[in-house]
Protein backbone atom coordinates (compact mmCIF):
# COMPACT_ATOMS: atom_id res chain seq x y z
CA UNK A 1 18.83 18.28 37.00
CA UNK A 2 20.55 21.37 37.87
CA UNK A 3 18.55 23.69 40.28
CA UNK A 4 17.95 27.29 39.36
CA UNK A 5 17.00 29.50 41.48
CA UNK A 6 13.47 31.68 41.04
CA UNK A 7 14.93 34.68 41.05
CA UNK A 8 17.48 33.55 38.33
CA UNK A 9 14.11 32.16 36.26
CA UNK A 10 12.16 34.91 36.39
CA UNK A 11 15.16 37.41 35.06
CA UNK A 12 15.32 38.84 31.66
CA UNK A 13 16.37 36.25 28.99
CA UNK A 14 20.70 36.80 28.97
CA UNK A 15 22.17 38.04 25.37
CA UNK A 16 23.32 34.45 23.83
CA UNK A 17 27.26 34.45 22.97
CA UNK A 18 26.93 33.66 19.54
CA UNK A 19 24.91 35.28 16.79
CA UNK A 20 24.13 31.62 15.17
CA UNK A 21 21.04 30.60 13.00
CA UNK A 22 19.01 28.10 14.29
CA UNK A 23 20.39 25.48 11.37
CA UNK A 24 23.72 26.05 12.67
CA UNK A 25 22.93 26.14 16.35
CA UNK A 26 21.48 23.15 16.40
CA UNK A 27 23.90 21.43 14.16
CA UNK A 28 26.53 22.99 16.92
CA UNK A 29 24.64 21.29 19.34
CA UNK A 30 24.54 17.60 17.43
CA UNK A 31 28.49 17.88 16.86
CA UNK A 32 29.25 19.08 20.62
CA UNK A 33 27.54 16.06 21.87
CA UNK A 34 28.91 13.84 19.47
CA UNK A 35 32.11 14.93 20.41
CA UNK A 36 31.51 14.23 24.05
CA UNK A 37 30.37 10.86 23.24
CA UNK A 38 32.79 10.05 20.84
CA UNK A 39 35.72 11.24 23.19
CA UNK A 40 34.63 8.82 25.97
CA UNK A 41 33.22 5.92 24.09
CA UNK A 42 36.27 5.68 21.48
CA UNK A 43 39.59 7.07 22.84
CA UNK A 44 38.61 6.65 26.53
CA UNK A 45 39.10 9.83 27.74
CA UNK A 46 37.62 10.89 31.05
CA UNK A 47 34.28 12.35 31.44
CA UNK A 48 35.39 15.31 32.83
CA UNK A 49 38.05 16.03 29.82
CA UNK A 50 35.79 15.06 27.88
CA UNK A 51 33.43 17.44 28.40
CA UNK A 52 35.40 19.92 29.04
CA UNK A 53 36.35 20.08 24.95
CA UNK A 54 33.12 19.15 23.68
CA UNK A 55 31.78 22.21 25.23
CA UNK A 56 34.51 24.13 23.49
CA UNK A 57 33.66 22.59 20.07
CA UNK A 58 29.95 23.32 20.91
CA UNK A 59 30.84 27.04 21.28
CA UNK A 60 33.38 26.98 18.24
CA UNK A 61 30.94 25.07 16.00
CA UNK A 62 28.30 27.73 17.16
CA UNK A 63 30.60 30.32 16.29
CA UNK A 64 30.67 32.19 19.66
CA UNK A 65 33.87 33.78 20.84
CA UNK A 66 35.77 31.35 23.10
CA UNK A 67 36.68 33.75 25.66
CA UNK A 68 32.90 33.75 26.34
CA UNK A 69 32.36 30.00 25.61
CA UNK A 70 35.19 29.69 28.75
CA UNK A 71 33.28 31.73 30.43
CA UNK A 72 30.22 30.01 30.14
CA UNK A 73 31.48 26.80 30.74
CA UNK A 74 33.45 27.73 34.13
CA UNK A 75 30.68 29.39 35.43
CA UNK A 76 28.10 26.33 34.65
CA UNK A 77 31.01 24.31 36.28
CA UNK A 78 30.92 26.96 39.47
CA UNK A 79 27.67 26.78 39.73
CA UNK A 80 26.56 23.37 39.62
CA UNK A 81 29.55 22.25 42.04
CA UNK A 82 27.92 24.62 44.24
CA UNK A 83 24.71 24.13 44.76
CA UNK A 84 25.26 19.91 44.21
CA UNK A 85 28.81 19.84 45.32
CA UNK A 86 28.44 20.32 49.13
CA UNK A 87 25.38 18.30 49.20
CA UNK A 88 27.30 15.30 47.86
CA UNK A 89 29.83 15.69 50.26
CA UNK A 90 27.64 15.64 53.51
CA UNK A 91 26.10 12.97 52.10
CA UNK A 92 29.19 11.08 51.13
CA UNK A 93 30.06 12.34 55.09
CA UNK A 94 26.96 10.72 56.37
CA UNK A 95 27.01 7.64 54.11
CA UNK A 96 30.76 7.05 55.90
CA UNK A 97 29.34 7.40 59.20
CA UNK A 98 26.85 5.29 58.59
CA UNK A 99 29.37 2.46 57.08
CA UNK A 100 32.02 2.70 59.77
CA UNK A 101 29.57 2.37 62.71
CA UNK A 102 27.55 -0.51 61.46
CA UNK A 103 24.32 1.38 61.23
CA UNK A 104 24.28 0.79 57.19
CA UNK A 105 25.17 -2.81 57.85
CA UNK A 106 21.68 -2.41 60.35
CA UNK A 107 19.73 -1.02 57.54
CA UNK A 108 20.63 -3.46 55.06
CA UNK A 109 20.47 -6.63 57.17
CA UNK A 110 17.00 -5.43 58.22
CA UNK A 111 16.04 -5.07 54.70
CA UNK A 112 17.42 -8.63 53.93
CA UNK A 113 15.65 -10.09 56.27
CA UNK A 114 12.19 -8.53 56.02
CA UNK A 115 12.13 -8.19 51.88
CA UNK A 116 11.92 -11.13 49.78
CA UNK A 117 14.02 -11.21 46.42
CA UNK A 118 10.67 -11.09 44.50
CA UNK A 119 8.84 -8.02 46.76
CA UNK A 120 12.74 -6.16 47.09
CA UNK A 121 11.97 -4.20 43.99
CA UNK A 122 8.96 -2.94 45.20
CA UNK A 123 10.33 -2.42 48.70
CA UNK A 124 13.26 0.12 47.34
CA UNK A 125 10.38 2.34 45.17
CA UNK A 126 8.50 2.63 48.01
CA UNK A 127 11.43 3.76 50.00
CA UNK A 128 12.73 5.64 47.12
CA UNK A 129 9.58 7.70 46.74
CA UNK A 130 8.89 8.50 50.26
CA UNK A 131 12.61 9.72 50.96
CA UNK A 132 12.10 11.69 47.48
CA UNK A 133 9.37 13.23 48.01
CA UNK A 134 10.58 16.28 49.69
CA UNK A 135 14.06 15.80 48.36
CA UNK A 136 15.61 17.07 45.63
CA UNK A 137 17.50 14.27 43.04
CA UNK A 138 20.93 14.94 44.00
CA UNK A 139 20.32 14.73 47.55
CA UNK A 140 18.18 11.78 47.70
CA UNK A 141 20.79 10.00 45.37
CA UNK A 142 23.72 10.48 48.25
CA UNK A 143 21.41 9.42 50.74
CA UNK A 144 19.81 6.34 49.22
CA UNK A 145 22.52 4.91 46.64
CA UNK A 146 24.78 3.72 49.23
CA UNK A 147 21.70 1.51 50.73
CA UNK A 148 21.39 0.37 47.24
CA UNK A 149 24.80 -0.56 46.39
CA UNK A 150 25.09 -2.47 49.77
CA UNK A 151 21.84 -4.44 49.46
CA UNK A 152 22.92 -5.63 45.98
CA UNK A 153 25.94 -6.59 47.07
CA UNK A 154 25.27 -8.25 50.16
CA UNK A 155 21.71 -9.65 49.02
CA UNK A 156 23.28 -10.88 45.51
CA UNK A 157 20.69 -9.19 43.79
CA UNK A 158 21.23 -7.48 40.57
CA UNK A 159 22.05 -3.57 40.50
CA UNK A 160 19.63 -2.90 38.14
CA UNK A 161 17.40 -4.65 39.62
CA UNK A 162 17.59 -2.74 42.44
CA UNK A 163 18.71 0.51 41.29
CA UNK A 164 16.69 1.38 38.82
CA UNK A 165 13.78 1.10 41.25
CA UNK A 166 15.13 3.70 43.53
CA UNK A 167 15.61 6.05 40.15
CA UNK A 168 12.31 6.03 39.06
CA UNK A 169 11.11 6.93 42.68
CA UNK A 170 12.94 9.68 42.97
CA UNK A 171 12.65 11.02 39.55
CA UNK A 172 9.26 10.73 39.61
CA UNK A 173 9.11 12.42 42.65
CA UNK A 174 11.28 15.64 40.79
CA UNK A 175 9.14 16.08 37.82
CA UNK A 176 5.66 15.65 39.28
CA UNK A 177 5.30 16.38 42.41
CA UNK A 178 4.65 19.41 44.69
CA UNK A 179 7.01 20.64 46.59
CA UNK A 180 9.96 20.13 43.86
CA UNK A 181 10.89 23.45 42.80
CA UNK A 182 10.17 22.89 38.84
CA UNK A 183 6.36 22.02 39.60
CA UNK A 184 6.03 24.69 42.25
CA UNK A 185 6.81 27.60 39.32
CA UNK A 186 5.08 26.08 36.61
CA UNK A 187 2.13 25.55 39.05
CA UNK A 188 2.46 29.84 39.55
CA UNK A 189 3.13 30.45 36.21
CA UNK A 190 -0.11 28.60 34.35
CA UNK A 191 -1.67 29.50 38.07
CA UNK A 192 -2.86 26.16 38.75
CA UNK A 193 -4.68 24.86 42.06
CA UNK A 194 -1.52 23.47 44.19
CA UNK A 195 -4.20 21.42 45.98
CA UNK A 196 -5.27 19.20 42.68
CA UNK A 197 -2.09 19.76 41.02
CA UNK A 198 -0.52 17.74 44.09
CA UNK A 199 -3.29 15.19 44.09
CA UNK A 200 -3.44 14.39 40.38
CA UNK A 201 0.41 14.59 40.43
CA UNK A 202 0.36 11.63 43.44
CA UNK A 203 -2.12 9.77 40.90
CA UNK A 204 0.06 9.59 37.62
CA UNK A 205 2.93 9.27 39.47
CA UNK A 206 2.11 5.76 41.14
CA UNK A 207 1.08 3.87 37.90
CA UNK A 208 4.51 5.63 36.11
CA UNK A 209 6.88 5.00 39.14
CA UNK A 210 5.73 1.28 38.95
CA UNK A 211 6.49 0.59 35.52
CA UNK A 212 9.00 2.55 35.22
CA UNK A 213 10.51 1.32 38.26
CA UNK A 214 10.08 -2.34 38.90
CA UNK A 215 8.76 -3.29 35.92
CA UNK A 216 11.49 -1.27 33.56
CA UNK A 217 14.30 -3.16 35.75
CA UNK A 218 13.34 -6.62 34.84
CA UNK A 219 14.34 -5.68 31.49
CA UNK A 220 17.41 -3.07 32.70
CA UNK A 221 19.24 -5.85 34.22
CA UNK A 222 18.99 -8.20 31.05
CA UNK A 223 20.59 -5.55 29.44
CA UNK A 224 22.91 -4.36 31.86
CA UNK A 225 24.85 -7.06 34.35
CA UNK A 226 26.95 -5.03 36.31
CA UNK A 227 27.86 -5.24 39.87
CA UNK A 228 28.01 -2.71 42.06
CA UNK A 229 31.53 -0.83 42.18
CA UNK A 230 33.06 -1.92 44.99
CA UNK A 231 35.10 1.49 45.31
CA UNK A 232 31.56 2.85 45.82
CA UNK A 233 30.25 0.23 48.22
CA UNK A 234 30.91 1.02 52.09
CA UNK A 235 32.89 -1.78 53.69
CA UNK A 236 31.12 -3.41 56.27
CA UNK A 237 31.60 -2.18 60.05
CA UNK A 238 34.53 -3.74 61.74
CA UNK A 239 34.21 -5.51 64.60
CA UNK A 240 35.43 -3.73 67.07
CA UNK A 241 32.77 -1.59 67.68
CA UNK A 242 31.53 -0.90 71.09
CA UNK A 243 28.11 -1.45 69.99
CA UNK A 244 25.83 -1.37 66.72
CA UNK A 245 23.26 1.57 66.44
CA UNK A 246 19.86 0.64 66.86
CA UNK A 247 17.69 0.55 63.26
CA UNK A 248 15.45 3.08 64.59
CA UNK A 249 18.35 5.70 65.88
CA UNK A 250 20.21 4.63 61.96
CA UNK A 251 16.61 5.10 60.23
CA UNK A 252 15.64 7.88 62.06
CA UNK A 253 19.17 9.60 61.46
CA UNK A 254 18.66 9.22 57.33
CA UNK A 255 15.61 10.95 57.43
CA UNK A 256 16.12 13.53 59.05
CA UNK A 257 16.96 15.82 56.34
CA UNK A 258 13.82 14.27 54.64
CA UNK A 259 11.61 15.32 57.50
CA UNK A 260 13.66 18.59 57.99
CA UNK A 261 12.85 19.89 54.25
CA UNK A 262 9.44 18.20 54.19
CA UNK A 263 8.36 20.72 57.55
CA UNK A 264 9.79 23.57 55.18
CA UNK A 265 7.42 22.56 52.58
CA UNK A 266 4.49 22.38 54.27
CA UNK A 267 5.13 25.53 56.30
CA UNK A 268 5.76 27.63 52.67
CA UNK A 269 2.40 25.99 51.93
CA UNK A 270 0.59 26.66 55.17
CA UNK A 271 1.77 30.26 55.79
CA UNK A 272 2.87 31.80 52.41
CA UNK A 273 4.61 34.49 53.69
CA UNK A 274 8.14 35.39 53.05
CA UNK A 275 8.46 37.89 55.75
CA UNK A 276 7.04 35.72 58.60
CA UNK A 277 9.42 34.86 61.13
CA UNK A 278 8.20 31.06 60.93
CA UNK A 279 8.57 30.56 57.34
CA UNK A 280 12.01 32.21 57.29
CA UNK A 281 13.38 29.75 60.52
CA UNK A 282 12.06 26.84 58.52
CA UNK A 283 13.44 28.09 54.90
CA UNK A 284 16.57 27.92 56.92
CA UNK A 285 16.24 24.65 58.43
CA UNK A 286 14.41 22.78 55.30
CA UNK A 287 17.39 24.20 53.40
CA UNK A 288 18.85 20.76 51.45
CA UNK A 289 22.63 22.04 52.98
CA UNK A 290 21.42 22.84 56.29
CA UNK A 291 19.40 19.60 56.69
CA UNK A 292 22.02 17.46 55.47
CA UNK A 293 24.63 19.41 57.98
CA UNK A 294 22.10 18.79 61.21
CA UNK A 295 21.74 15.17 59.82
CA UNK A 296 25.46 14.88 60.28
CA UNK A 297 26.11 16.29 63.58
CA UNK A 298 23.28 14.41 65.04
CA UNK A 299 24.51 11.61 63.36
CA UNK A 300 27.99 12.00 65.53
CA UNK A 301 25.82 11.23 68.49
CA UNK A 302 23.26 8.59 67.36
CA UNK A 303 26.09 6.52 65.05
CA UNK A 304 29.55 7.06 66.47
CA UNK A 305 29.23 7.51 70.33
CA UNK A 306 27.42 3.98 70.48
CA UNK A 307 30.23 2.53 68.40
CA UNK A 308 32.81 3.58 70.75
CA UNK A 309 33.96 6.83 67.89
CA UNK A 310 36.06 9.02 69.81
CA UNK A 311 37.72 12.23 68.38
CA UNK A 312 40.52 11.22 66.85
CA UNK A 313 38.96 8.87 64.42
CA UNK A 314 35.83 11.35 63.22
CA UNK A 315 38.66 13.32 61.16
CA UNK A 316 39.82 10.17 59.60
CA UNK A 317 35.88 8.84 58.68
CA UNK A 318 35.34 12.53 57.35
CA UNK A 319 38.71 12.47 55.27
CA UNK A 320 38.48 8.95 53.46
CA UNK A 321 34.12 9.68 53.33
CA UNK A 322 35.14 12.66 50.54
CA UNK A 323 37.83 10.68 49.16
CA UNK A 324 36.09 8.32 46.61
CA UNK A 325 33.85 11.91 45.23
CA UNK A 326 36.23 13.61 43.72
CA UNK A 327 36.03 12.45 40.77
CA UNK A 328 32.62 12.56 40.57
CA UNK A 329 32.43 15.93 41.52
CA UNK A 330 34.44 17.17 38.70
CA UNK A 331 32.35 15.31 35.84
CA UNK A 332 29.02 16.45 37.34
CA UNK A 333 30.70 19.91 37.55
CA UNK A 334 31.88 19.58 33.93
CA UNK A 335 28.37 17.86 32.85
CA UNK A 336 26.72 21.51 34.44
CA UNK A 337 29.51 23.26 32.65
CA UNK A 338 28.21 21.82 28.89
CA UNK A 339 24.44 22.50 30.23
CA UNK A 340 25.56 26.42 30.75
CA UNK A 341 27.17 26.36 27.36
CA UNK A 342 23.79 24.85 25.74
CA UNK A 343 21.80 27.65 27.23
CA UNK A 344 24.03 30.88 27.07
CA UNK A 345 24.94 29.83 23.33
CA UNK A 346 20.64 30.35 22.78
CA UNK A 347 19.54 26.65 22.53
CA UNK A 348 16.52 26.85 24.83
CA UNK A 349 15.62 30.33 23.20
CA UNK A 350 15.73 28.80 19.94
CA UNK A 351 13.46 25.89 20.60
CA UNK A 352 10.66 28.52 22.41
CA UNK A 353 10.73 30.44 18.92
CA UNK A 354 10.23 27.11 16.92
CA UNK A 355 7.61 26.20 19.21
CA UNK A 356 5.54 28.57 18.51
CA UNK A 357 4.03 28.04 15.28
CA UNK A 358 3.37 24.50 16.15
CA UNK A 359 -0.23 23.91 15.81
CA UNK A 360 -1.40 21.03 18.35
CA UNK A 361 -3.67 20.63 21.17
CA UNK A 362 -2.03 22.50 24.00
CA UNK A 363 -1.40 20.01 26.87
CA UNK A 364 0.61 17.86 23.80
CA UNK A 365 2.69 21.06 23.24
CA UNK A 366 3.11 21.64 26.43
CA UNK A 367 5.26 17.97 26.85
CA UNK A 368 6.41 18.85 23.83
CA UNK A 369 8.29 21.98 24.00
CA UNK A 370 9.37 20.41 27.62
CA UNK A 371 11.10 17.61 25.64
CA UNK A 372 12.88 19.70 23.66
CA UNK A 373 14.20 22.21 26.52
CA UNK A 374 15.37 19.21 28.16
CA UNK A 375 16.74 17.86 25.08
CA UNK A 376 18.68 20.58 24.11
CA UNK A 377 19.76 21.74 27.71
CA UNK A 378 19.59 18.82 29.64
CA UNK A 379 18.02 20.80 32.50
CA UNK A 380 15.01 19.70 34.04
CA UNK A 381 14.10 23.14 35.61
CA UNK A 382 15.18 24.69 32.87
CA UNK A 383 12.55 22.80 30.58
CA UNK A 384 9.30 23.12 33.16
CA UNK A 385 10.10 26.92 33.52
CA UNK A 386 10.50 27.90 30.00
CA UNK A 387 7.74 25.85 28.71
CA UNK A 388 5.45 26.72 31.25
CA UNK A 389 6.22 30.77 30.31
CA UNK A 390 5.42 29.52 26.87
CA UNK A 391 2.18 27.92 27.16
CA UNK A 392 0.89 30.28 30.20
CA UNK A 393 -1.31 32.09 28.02
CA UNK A 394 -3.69 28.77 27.25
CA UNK A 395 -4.34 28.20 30.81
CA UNK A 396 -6.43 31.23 31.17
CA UNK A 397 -9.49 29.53 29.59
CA UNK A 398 -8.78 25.96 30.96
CA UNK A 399 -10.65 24.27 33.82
CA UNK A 400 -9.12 23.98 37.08
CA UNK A 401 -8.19 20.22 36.92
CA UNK A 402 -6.75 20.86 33.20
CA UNK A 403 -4.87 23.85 33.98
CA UNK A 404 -2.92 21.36 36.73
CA UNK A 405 -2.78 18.79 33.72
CA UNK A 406 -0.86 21.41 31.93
CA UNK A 407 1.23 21.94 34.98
CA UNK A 408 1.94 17.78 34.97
CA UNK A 409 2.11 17.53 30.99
CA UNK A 410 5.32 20.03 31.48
CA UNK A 411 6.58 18.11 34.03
CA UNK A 412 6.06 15.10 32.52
CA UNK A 413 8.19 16.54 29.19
CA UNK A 414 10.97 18.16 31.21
CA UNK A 415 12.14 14.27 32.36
CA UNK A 416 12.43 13.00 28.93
CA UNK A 417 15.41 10.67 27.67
CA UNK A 418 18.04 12.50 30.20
CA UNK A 419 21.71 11.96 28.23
CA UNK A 420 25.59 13.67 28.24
CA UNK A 421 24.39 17.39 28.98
CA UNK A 422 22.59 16.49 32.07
CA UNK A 423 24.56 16.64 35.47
CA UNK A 424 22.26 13.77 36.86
CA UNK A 425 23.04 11.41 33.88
CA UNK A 426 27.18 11.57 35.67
CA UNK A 427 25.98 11.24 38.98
CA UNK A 428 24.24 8.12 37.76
CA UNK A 429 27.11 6.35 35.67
CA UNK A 430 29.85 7.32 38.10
CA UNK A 431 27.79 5.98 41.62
CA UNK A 432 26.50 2.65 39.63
CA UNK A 433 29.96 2.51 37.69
CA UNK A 434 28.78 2.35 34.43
CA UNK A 435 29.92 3.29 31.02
CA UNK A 436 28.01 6.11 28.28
CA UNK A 437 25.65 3.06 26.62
CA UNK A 438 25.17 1.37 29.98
CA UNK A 439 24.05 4.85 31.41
CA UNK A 440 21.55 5.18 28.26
CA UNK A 441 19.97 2.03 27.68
CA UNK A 442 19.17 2.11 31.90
CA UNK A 443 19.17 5.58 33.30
CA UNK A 444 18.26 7.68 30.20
CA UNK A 445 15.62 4.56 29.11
CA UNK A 446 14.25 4.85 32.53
CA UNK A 447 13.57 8.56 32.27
CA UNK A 448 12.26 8.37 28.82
CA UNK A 449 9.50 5.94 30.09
CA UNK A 450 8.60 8.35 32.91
CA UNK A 451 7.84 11.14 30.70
CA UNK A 452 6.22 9.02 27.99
CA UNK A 453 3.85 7.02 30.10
CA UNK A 454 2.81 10.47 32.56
CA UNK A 455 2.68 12.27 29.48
CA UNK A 456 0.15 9.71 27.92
CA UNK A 457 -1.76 9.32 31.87
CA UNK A 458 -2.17 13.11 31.41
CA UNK A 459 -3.92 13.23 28.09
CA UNK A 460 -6.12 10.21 28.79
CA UNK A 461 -6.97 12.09 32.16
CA UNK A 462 -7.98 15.30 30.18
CA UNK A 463 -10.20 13.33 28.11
CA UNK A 464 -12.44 11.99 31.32
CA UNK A 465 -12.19 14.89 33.85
């Protein structure tokens, strides 16, 4: 779910690297992924070699010179680490500071106490969805998995159990709703009413979040029994602390950044104006990096000067905090690398032109050309963007509450079945510690039911509005 910027979107469509028929493009694509999947699955190579050479035999398979397949690869790498990297450092910062001062332990023993086993499903969607709605995945997944891991651990609950409901909240959240940035282009693009395109957004996404959430995880835990990687858990406090944080000061700390980029929102809603000094402050502050960073330094103050933190021991919490991501860092890296390699090699381009002879009713093609972006590329932006270009053109006749279908539909088809090319599927299997068929029959399952069931709401809401 790799972020692209508008500007980047709106450019002129980049010269693909190889010269490939369709046939053999996507027959380049099959083998690359099989590659990847073999490479991990069989010979137990690491993700991040692993990827690494099945985006090579991608671009050799596709017959595109490798100095430019390298070059597409490194720069998918470069760019991914940045705009995900540093966000999953702060949070893997904040996540520390939270462990080593006891305020997680606050969280979580709150939770355990107030939550029943049968309502704590329900009770991490809800949180899940809130936290995501202004969030984008990768930071709400640094911010809410450690709360996850620790309440499984501690509560003896399973991990999927509990995991998969935070997911589906927060991918829900990504594909649906206004503000994400995917929604907010396709709603300019079709020019939809943000207004019901938010409101009919908030009513699919409840009935797919729930069974896609708690309802899905019944079923994700009976197929997956893991526990939660204790190299990922944080350790509970020690007990030398001066004093605990309260749960409001810990609370209040982790959503910051939520309420910091939710403000941002609203004010690019409210004012729509680029060159107003207001918007600009809060495009600043809302900024995911920025908020994280203010979360962080407040947290110093609110987490570590009750627990007795002086100095000295903030460089050791920030040290060991960004020791366990490395690795993780590097596969999603690698995972953006193979998504670059996808699209500069002409994947997406070549599913728009195959699209367009398809003869169906146009919210249906609309998830459906989605599905295949996001198939191919493994980029959720990618898929709401480029479909929504394609399909512009029948929202000219539509009503208002069916051009914002349209808008949903595409969103809808850009979450669909989420696998090896998509940064988010590595974040996923490296923070639960799971392996490739683990990842699919939970994660990628999970996202596959999103799209499906808002994909069906939409139609059967076209069909009474």
């Amino acid at each position: 779910m790799t972020r692209l910027s508008v500007e980047m979107l709106a450019a002129d469509p980049v010269e693909p690297i190889t010269s490939a028929g369709h046939a053999q493009l996507g027959i380049a694509v099959l083998l690359g992924i099989a590659v990847i999947v073999l490479l991990i699955t069989k010979f137990k190579l690491h993700a991040f070699l692993s990827l690494t050479i099945g985006s090579l035999a991608l671009g050799a398979f596709a017959g595109a010179p490798l100095d430019k397949v390298i070059t597409s690869f490194t720069s998918g790498l470069g760019s991914t680490v940045a705009g995900v990297g540093v966000l999953i450092a702060l949070g893997a910062i904040l996540g520390k500071m939270l462990a080593d001062s006891g305020g997680a332990d606050q969280i979580v023993d709150t939770i355990l106490a107030r939550a029943t086993p049968r309502s704590m499903p329900w009770t991490m969607v809800l949180i899940a969805s809130v936290i995501g709605l202004p969030l984008f995945f990768e930071v709400g997944i640094v911010l809410l998995i450690p709360v996850v891991l620790m309440v499984a651990k501690r509560g003896n609950y399973s991990l999927m159990r509990i995991g998969i409901p935070a997911l589906a909240g927060l991918s829900v959240m990504h594909g649906l709703v206004p503000p994400h940035p995917g929604p907010l282009v396709a709603i300019d693009a079709v020019d939809a009413n943000l207004g019901v395109t938010l409101a009919l957004g908030v009513l699919i996404a409840i009935p797919t979040v729930i069974i896609a959430g708690p309802v899905f995880s019944k079923y994700a835990a009976r197929w997956v029994d893991v526990p939660a990687p204790d190299r990922m858990i944080p350790q509970r406090a020690s007990e030398d602390l001066e004093k605990r944080p309260g749960f409001g000061a810990t609370l209040s700390t982790i959503l910051l950044p939520v309420v910091l980029m939710l403000l941002k929102a609203l004010v690019d809603i409210i004012v729509d104006d680029p060159e107003n000094v207001v918007q600009r402050a809060f495009d600043v502050i809302g900024n995911p990096l920025i908020a994280l960073l203010v979360s962080v330094i407040v947290g110093i103050f609110t987490l570590l000067r009750p627990a007795g933190f002086g100095k000295d021991r903030l460089s050791g919490l920030v040290e060991k905090g960004l020791a366990p991501i490395a690795g993780i860092l590097l596969i999603v890296g690698a995972g953006g690398g193979f998504k670059q390699t996808l699209i500069d090699s002409g994947v997406g381009q070549m599913i728009l032109e195959i699209s367009k002879d398809w003869s169906i009713p146009a919210l249906l093609l609309a998830w459906l050309i989605a599905v295949a972006i996001r198939l191919a590329t493994g980029s959720a932006t990618v898929a709401t963007v480029s479909a929504a270009g394609l399909v512009a053109p029948l929202a000219a006749d539509m009503s208002t509450t069916h051009a914002a279908l349209l808008v949903l539909a595409i969103g809808a088809g850009s979450l669909f079945f989420s696998h090896v090319n998509d940064a988010g599927f590595w974040l996923v299997k490296e923070y639960f510690g799971l392996n490739v068929g683990q990842t699919i029959k939970t994660w990628s399952a999970m996202e596959t039911i999103i799209s499906v069931v808002a994909g069906a709401l939409v139609l059967l809401l076209s069909l009474v509005i």
